[in-house]
Protein backbone atom coordinates (compact mmCIF):
# COMPACT_ATOMS: atom_id res chain seq x y z
CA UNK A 1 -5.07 16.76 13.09
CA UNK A 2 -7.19 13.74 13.90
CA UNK A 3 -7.59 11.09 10.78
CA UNK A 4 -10.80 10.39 9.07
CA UNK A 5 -11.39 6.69 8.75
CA UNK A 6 -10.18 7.49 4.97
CA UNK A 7 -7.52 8.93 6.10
CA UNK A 8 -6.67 5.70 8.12
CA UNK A 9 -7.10 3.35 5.47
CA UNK A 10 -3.55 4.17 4.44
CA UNK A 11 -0.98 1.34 6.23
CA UNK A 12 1.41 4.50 7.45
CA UNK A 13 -1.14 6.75 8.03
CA UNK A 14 -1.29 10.60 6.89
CA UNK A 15 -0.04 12.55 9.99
CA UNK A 16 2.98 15.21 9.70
CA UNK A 17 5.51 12.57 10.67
CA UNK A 18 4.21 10.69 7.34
CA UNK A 19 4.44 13.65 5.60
CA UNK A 20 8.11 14.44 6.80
CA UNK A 21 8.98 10.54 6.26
CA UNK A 22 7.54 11.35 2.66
CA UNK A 23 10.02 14.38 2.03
CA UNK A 24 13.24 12.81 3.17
CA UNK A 25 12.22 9.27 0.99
CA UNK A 26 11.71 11.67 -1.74
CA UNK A 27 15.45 13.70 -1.05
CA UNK A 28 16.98 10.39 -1.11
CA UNK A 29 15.29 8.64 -3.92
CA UNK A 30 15.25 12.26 -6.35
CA UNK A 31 18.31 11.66 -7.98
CA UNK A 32 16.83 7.74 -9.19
CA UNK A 33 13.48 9.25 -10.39
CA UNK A 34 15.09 12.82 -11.77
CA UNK A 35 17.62 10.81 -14.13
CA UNK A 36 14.07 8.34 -15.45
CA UNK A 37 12.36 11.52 -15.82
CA UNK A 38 15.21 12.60 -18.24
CA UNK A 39 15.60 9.38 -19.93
CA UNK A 40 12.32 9.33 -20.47
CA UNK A 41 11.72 12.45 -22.28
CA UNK A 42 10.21 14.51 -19.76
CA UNK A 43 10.51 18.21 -20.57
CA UNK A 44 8.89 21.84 -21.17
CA UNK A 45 5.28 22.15 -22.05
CA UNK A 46 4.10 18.62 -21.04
CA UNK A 47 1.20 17.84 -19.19
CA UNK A 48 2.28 14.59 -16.67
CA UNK A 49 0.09 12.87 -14.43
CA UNK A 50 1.88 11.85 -10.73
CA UNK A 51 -0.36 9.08 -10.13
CA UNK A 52 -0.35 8.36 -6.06
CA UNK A 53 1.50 11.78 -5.65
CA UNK A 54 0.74 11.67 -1.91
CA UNK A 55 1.62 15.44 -0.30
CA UNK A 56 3.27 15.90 -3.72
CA UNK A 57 7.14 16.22 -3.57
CA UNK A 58 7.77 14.84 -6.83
CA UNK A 59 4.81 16.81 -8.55
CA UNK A 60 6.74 20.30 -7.28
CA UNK A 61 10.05 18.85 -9.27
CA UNK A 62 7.64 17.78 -11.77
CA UNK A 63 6.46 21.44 -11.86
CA UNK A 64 9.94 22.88 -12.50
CA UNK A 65 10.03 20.71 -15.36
CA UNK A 66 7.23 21.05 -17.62
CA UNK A 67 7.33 24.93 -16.61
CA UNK A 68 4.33 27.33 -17.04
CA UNK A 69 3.14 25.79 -20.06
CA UNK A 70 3.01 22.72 -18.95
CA UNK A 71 0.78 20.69 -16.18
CA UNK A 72 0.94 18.73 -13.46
CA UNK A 73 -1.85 16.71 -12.58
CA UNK A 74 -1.75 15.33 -8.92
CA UNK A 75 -3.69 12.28 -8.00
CA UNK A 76 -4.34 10.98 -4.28
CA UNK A 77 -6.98 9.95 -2.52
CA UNK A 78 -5.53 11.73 1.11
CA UNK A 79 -7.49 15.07 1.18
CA UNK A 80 -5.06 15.76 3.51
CA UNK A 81 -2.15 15.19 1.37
CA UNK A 82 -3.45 17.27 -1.17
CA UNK A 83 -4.09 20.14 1.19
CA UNK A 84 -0.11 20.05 2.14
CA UNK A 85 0.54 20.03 -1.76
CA UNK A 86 -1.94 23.10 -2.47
CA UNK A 87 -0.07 24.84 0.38
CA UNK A 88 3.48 24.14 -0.62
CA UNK A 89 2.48 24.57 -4.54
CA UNK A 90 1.53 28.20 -3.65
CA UNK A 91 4.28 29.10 -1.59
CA UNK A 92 6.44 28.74 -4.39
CA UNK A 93 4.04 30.09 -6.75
CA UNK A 94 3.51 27.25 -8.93
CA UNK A 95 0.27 27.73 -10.87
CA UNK A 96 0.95 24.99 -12.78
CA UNK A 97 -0.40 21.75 -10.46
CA UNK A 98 -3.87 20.67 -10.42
CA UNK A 99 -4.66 18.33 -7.35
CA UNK A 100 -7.38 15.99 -7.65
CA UNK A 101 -8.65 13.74 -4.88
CA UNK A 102 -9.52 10.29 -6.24
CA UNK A 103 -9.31 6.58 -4.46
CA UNK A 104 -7.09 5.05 -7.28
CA UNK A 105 -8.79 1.40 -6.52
CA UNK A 106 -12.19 2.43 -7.20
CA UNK A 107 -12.47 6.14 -9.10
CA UNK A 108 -12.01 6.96 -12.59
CA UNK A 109 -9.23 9.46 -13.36
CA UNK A 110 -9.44 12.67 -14.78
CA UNK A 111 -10.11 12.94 -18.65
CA UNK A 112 -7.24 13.98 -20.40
CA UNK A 113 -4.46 12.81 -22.59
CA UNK A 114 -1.27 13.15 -20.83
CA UNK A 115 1.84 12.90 -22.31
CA UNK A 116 3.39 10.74 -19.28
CA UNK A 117 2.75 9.31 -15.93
CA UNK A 118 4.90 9.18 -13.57
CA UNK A 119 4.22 6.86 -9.60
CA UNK A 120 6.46 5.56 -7.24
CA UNK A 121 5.31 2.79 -4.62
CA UNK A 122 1.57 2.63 -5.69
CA UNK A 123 0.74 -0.03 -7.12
CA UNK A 124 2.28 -2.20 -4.67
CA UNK A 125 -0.87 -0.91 -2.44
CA UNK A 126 -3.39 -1.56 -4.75
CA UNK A 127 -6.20 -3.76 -4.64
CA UNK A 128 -6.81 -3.89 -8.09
CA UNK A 129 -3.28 -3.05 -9.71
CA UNK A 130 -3.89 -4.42 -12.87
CA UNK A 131 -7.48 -2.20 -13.36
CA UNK A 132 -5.16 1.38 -12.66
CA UNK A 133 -2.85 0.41 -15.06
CA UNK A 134 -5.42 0.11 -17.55
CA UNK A 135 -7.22 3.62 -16.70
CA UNK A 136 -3.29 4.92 -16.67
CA UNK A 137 -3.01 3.85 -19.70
CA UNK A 138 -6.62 5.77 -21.01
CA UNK A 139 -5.20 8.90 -19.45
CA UNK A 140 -2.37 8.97 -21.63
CA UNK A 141 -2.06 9.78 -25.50
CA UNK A 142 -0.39 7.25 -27.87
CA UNK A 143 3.00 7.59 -27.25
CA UNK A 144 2.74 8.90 -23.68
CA UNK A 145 5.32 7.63 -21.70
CA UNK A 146 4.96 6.14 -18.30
CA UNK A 147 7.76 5.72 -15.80
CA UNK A 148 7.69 3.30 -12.33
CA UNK A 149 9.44 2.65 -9.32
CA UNK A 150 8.14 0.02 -7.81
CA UNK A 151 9.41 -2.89 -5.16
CA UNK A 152 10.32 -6.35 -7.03
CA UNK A 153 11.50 -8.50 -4.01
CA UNK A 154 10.91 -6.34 -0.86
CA UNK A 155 12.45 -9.12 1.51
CA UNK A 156 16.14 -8.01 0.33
CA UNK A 157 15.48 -5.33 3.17
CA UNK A 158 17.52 -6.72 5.89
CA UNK A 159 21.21 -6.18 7.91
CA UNK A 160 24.39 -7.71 7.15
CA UNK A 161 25.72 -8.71 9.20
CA UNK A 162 22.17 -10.63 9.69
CA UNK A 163 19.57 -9.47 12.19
CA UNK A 164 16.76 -11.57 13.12
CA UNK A 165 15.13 -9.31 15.22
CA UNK A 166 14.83 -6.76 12.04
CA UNK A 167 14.14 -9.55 9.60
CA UNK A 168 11.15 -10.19 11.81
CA UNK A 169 10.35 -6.65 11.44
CA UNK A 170 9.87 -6.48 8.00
CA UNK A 171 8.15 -10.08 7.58
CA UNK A 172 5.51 -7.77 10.00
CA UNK A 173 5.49 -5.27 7.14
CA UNK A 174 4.72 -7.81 4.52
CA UNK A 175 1.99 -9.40 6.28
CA UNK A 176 0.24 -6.16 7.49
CA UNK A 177 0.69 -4.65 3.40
CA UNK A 178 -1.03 -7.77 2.10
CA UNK A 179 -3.65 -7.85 5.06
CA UNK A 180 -4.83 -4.61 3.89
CA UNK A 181 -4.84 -5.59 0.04
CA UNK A 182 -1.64 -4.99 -1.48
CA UNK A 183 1.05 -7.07 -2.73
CA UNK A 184 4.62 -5.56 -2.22
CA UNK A 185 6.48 -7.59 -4.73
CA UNK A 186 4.02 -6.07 -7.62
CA UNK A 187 7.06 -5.41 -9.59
CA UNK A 188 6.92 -8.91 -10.65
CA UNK A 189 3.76 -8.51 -12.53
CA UNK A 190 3.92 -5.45 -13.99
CA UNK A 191 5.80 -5.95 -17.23
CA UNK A 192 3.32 -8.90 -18.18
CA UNK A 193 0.72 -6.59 -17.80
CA UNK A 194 2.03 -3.02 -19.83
CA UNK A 195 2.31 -5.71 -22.79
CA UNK A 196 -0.88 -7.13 -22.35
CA UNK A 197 -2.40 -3.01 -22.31
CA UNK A 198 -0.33 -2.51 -25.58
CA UNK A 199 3.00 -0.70 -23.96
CA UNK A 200 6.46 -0.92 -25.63
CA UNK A 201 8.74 -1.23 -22.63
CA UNK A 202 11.34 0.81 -23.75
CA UNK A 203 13.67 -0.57 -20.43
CA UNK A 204 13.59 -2.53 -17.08
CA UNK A 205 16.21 -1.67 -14.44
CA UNK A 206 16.43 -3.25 -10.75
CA UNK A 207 18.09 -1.00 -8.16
CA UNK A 208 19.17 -2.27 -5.01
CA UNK A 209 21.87 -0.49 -2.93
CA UNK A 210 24.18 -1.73 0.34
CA UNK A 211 24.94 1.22 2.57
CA UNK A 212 26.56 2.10 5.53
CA UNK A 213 25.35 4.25 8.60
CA UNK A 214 27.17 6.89 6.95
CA UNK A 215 25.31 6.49 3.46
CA UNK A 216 22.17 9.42 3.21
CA UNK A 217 20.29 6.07 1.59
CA UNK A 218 20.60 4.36 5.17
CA UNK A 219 17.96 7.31 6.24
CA UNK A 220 15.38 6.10 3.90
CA UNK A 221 14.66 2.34 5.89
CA UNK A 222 15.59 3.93 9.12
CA UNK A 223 12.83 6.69 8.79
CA UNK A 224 10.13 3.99 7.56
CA UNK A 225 11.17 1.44 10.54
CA UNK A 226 10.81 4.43 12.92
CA UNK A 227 7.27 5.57 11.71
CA UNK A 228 6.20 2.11 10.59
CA UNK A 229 7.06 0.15 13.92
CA UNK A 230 4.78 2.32 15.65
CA UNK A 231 1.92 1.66 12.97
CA UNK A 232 2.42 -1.62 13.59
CA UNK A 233 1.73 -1.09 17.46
CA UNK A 234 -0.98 0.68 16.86
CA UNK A 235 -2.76 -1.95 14.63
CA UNK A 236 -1.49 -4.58 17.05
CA UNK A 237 0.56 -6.43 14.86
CA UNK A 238 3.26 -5.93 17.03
CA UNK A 239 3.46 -6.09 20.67
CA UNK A 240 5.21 -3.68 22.83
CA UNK A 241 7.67 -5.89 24.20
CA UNK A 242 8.31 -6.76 20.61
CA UNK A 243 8.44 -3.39 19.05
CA UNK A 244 11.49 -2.99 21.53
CA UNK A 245 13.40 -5.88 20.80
CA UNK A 246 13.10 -4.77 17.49
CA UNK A 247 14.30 -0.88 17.95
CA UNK A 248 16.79 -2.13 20.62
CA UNK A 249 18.31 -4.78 17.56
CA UNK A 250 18.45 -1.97 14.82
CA UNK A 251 19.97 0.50 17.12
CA UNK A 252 22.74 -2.57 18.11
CA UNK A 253 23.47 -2.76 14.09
CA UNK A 254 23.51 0.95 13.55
CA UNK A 255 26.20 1.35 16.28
CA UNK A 256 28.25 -1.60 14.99
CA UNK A 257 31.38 -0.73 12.88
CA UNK A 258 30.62 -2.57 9.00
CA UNK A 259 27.26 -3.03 9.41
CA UNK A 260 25.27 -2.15 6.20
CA UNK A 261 21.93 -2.36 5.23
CA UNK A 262 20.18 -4.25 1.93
CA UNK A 263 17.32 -1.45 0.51
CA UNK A 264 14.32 -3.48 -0.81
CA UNK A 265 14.51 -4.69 -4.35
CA UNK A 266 13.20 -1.58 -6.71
CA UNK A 267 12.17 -2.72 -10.42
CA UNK A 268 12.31 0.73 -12.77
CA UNK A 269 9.99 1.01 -15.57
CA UNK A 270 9.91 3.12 -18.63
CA UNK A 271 7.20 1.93 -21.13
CA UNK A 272 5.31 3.91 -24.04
CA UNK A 273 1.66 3.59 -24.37
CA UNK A 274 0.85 2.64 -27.91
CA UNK A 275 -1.79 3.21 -30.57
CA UNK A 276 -4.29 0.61 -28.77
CA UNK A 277 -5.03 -0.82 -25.52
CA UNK A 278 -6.04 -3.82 -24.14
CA UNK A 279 -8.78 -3.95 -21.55
């Protein structure tokens, strides 16, 4: 399917390889978010916003959750996205997601009064960061409880042994994600803010793993790096002859008895909304 220009905006695009790349991340990462989800109350009945949901593979466990009398309310601004979720959601007869297509930096969110939020990896690409979490924070009642995964210090992605040519790689990354308007050490900011908008941050966890080849976590980074390297190319951030040296040096590591890898720095968020907010 060829992209709209919307469509391109995003920095991995929306194509079916994103959309696969999406689905493993979300394998490997579902045992972090289902164990916040429990710790932070989510259960039967509830109506929770997935704010960013992309093609939705945390709203369908979200789904299971709250049941049939609760809600899932899907937010992304990828019409394509939310045509994969509409597809999936009824071929597993979930009637219980609502997709809605908004830009997150510019549109207002539905009106409701959730009772929690849920994103992963959002507001690291946000313009405006601070301005969602205040319309988050509308959308939910007092009490609602909002839970984040999002990266604190993303330049702990890198090889040990060391590996230049991948280092290199992901100060590319960095420089492309803030070139288009995002900041991907947001984690940093984001507790400052939740107080300032009247949350009770009920904890703060960093996660940050070192894996082997043999570790299913090592397939999160490697899928990005394969998908990501190429967006890189295509933007021409990255030339050819480097975007081999690069694949060339990550292949070396992978094949290299004791080589691990460093994930990115995650900070984990669990905050309640209170009576008032703060603009």
């Amino acid at each position: 399917m060829t992209e709209t220009h919307q469509e391109r905006d995003y920095v991995l695009g929306t194509h079916d390889e994103e959309i696969a790349r999406l689905a493993l991340q979300h394998r490997v990462w579902r045992p972090r978010a289902s164990d916040a989800w429990r710790r932070a109350g989510f259960t039967t009945g509830q109506t929770i916003l997935d704010i960013g949901s992309g093609p939705g593979h945390a709203s369908l466990d979200l789904a299971e959750i709250v049941g049939p009398a609760g809600r899932v309310v899907a937010l992304d601004r990828s019409r394509r996205f939310l045509d994969w979720l509409e597809a999936a959601r009824r071929q597993r007869g979930l009637a219980n997601i609502t997709a809605h297509e908004v830009d997150l930096d510019e549109e207002p969110l539905p009106a409701l009064q959730a009772d929690a939020a849920w994103s992963r990896w959002v507001f690291a690409f946000m313009k405006r960061p601070r301005d969602l979490l205040s319309r988050v924070a509308a959308a939910l009642k007092p009490g609602g409880v909002l839970v984040m995964h999002e990266y604190l210090h993303y330049t702990t992605w890198r090889m040990t042994p060391r590996n230049p040519d991948f280092e290199a790689f992901v100060s590319a990354v960095i420089e492309r994600w803030r070139a288009s308007g995002g900041e991907p050490d947001v984690g940093l900011d984001l507790p400052r803010w939740l107080e300032e908008l009247g949350f009770d941050i009920r904890s703060l966890t960093s996660i940050m793993e070192v894996v082997p080849v043999s570790n299913f976590m090592w397939q999160w980074p490697r899928t990005f790096m394969d998908v990501g390297l190429r967006r890189l190319v295509d933007l021409g951030d990255v030339t050819e002859a480097q975007a081999a040296a690069i694949t060339k040096a990550f292949a070396t590591g992978e094949a290299t008895p004791g080589t691990r890898i460093v994930t990115p720095a995650v900070i984990e968020i669990i905050a309640v909304r209170g009576a008032g907010t703060a603009s």
